[in-house]
C-alpha atoms as a PDB file:
ATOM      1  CA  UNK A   1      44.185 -34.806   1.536  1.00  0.00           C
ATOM      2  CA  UNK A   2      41.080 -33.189   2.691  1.00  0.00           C
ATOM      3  CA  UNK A   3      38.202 -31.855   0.440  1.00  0.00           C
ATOM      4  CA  UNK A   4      35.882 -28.753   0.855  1.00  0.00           C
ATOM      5  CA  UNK A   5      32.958 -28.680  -0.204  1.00  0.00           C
ATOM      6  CA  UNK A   6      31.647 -25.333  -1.173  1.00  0.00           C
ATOM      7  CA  UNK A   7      28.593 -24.236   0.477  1.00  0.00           C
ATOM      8  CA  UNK A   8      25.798 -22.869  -1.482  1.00  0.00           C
ATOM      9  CA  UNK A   9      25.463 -18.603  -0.367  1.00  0.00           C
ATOM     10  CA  UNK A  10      22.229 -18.303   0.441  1.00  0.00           C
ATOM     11  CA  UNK A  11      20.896 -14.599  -0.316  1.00  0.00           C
ATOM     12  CA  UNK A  12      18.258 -12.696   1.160  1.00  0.00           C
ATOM     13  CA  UNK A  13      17.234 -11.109  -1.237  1.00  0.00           C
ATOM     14  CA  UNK A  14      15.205 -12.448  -3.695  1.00  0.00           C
ATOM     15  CA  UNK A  15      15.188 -14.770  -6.779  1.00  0.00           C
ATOM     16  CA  UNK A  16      14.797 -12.456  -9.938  1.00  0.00           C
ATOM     17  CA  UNK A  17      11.917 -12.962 -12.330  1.00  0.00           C
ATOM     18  CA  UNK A  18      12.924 -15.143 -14.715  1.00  0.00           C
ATOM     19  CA  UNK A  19      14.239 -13.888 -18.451  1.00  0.00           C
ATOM     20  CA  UNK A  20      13.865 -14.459 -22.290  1.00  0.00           C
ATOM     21  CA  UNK A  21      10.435 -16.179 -23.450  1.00  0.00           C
ATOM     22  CA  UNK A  22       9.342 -16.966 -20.217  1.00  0.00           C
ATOM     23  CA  UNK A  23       8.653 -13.119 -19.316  1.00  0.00           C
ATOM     24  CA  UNK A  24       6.208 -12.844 -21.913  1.00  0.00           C
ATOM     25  CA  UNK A  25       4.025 -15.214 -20.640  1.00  0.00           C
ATOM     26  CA  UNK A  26       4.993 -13.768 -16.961  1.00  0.00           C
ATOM     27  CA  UNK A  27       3.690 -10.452 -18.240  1.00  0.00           C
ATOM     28  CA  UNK A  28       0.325 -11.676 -19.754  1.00  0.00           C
ATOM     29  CA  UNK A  29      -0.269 -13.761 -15.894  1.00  0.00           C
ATOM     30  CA  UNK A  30       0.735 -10.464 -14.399  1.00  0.00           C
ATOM     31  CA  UNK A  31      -1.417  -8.032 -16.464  1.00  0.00           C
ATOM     32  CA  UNK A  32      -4.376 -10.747 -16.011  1.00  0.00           C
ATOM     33  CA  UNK A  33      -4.090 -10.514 -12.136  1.00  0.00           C
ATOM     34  CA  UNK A  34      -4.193  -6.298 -12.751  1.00  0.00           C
ATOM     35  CA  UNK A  35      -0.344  -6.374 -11.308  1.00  0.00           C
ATOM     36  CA  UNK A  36       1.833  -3.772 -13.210  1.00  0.00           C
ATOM     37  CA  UNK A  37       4.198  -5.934 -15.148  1.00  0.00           C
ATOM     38  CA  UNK A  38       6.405  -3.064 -14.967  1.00  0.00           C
ATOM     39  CA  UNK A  39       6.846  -2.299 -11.164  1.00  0.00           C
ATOM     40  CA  UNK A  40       5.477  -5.820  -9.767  1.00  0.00           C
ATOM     41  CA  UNK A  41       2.507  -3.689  -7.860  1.00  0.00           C
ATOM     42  CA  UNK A  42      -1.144  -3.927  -7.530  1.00  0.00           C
ATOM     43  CA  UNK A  43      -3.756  -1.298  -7.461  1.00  0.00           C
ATOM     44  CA  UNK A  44      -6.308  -3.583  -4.735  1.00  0.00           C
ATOM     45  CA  UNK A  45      -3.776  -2.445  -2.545  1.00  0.00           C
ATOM     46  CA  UNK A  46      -4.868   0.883  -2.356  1.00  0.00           C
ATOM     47  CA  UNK A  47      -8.466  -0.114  -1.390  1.00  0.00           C
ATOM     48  CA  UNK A  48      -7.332  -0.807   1.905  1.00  0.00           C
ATOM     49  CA  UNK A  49      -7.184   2.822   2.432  1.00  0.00           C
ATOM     50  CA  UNK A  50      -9.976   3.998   0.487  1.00  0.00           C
ATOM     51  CA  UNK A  51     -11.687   2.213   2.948  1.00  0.00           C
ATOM     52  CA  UNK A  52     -10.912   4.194   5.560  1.00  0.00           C
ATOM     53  CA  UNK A  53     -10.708   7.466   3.305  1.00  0.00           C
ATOM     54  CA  UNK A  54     -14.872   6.888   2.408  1.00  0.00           C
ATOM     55  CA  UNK A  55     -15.492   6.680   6.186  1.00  0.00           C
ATOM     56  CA  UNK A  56     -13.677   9.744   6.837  1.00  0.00           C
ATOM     57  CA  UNK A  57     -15.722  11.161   4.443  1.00  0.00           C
ATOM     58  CA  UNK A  58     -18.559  10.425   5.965  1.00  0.00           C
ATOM     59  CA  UNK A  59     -18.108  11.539   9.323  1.00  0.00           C
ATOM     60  CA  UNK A  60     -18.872  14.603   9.164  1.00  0.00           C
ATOM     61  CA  UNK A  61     -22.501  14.135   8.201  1.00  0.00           C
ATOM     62  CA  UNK A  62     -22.970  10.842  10.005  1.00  0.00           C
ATOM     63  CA  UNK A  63     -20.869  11.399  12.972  1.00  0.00           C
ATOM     64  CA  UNK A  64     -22.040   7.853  14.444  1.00  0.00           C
ATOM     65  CA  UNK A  65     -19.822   6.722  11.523  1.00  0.00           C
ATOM     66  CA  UNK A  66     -16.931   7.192  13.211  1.00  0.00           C
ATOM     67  CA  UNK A  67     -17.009   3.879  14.887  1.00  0.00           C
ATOM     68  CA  UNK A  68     -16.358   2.142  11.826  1.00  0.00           C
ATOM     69  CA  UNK A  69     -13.556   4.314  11.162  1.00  0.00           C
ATOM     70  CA  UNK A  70     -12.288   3.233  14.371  1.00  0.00           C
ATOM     71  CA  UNK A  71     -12.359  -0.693  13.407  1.00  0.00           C
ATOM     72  CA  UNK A  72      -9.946   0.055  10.377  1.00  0.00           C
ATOM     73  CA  UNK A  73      -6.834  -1.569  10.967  1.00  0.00           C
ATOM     74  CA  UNK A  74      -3.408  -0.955   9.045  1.00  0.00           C
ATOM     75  CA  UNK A  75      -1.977  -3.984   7.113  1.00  0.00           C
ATOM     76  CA  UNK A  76       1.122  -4.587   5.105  1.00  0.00           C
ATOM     77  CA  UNK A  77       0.651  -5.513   1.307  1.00  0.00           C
ATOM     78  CA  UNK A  78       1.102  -8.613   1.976  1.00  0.00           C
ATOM     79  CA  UNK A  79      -1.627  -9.036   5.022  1.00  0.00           C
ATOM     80  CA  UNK A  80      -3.730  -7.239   2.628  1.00  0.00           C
ATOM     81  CA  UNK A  81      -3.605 -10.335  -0.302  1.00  0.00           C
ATOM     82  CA  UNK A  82      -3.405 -12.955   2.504  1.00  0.00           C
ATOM     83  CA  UNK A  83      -7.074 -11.612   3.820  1.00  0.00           C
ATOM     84  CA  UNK A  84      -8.713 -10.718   0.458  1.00  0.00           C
ATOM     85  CA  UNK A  85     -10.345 -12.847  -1.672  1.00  0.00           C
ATOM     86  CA  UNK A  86      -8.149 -11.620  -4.517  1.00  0.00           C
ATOM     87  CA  UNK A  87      -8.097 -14.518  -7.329  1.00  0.00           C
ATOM     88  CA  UNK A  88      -4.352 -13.909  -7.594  1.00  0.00           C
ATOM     89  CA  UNK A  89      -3.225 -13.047  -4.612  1.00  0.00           C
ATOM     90  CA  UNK A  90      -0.309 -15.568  -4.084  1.00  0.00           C
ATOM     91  CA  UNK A  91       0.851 -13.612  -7.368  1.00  0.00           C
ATOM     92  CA  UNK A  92       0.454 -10.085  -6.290  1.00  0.00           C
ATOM     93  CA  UNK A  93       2.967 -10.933  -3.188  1.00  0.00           C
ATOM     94  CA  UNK A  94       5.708 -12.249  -5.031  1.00  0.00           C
ATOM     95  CA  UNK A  95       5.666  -9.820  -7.529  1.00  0.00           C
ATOM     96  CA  UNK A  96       5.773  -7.326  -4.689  1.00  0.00           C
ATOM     97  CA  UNK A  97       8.906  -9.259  -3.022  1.00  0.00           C
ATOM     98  CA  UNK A  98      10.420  -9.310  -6.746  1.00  0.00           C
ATOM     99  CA  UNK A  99       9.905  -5.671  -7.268  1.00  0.00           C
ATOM    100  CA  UNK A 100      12.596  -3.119  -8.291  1.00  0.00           C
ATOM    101  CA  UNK A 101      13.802  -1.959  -4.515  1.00  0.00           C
ATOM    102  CA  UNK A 102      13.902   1.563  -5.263  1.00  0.00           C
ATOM    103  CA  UNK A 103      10.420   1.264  -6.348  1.00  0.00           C
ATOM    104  CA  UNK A 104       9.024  -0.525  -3.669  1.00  0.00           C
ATOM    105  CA  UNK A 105      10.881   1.846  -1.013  1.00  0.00           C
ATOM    106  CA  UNK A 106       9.013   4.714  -2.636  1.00  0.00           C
ATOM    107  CA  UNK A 107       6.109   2.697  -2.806  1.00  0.00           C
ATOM    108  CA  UNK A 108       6.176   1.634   0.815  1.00  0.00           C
ATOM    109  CA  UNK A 109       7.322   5.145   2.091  1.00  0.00           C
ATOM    110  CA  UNK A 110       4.190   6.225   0.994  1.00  0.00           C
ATOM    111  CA  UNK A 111       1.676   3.426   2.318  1.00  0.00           C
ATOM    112  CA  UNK A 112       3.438   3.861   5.426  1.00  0.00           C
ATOM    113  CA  UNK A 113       2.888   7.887   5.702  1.00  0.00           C
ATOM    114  CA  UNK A 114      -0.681   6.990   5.365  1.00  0.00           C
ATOM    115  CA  UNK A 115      -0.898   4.483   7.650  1.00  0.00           C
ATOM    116  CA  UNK A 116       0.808   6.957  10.214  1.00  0.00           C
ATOM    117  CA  UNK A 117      -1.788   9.475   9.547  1.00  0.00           C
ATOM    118  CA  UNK A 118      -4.986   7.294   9.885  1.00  0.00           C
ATOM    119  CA  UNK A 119      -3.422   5.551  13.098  1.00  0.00           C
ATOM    120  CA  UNK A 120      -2.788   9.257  14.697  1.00  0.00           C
ATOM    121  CA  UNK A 121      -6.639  10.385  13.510  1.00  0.00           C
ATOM    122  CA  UNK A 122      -8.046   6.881  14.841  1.00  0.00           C
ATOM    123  CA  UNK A 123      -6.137   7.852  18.416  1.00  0.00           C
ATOM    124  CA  UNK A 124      -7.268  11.259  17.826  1.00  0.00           C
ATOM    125  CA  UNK A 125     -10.870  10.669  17.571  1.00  0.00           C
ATOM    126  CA  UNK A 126     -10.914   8.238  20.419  1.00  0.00           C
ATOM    127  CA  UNK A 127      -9.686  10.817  22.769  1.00  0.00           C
ATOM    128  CA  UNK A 128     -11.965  13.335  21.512  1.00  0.00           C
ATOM    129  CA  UNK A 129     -15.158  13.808  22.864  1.00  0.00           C
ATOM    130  CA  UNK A 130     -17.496  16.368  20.379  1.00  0.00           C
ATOM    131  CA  UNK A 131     -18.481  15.451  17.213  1.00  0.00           C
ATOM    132  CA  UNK A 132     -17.333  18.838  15.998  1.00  0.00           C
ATOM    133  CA  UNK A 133     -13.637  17.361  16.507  1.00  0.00           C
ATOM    134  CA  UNK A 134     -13.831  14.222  14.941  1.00  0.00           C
ATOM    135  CA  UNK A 135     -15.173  15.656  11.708  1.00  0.00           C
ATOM    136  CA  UNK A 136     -13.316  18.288  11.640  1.00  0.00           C
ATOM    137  CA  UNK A 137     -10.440  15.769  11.914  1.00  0.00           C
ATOM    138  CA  UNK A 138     -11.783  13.397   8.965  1.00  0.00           C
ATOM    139  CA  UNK A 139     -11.599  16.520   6.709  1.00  0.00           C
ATOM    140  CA  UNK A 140      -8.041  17.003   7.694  1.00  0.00           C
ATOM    141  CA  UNK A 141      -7.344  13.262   7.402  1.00  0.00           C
ATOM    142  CA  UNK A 142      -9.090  13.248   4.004  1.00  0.00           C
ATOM    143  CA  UNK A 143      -7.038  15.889   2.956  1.00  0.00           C
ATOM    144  CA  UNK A 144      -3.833  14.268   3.789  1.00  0.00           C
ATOM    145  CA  UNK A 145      -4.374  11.042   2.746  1.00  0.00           C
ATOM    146  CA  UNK A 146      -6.496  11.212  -1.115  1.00  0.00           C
ATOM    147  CA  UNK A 147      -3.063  13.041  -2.545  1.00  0.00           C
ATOM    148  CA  UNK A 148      -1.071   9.907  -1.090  1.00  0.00           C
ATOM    149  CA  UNK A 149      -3.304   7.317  -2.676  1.00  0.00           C
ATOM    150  CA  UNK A 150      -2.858   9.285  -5.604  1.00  0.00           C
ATOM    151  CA  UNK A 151       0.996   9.154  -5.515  1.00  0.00           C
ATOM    152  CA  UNK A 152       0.615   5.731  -4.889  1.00  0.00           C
ATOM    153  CA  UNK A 153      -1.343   4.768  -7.733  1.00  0.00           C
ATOM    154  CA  UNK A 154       1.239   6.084 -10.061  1.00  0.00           C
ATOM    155  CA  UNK A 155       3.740   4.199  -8.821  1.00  0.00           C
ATOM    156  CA  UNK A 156       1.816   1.705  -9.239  1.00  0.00           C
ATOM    157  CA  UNK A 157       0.951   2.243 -12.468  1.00  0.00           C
ATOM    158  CA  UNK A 158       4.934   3.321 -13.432  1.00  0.00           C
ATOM    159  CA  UNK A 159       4.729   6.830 -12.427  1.00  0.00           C
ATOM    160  CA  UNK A 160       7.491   9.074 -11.740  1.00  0.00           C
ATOM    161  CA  UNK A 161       9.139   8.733  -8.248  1.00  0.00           C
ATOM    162  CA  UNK A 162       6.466  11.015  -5.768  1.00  0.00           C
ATOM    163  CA  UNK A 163       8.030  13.715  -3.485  1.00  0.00           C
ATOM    164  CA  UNK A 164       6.015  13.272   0.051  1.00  0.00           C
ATOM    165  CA  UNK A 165       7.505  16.255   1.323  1.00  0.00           C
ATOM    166  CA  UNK A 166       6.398  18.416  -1.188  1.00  0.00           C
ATOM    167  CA  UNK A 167       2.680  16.894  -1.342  1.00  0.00           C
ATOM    168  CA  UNK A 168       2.378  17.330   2.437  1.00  0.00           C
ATOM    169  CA  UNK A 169       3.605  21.048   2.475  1.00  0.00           C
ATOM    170  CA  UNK A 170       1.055  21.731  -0.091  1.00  0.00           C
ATOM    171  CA  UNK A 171      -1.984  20.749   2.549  1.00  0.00           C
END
């Protein structure tokens, strides 16, 4: 007689938040941090870009400013926490990993169209050589990317799903 023992499946995906009482008290450590109890997000994200969206501003009246454009650097949500010194920031990345999937595909569609667009204008303006060209391509940049930190925020916050398509047609 032989016996089999069952191995445990291990998923990738993962562990769900906990339920009953316990969520409560999830909630009120979520809504301390300023993490959306509701789609597992955090706004400090988006600060990463408005970064780089206040020193495209400012390129075209400071053109030397475009140098510190030039040292922003995309990271992921998670690289973001890991270098901040957000109090919670442990918290913010596995409510992001515990998020709804639809919502953090949406989410993440998004962060990564603007991290394509600032990466292109960063190449952009190191190729060109006339002030004249690198502000003209902050103001395009700017353009592109406020509506997009927009969309992201109400996601964020528990907005409706955002259409990119439809936001970048309108520019």
């Amino acid at each position: 007689m032989t016996s089999t023992a069952t191995t445990p499946v291990r998923s990738d995906s993962p562990t769900p938040p906990p339920t009953g009482p316990v969520d409560e008290a999830r909630v009120a450590k979520l809504r301390a941090a300023n993490i959306n109890p509701r789609t597992g997000l955090a706004t400090d994200y988006l600060n990463h870009f408005n970064e780089a969206i206040m020193l495209l501003e400012m390129i075209p009246d400071m053109p030397e400013c475009v140098e510190d454009f030039l040292t922003w650097s995309p990271l992921s949500y998670a690289e973001h926490f890991w270098a901040s010194n957000f109090k919670a920031r442990d918290l913010a990345i596995e409510a992001y990993e515990l998020a709804d999937a639809r919502i953090r595909a949406e989410f993440d569609n998004i962060t990564s169209t603007m991290t394509s667009i600032l990466t292109a204008v960063g190449a952009a303006m190191r190729e060109a050589s006339q002030d004249k060209t690198r502000a003209a391509l902050a103001e395009q940049a700017t353009g592109w990317v406020k509506p997009l930190v927009a969309l992201a925020g109400g996601i964020i916050n528990g907005g409706v799903e955002a259409d990119v398509e439809s936001i970048m047609a309108d520019r």
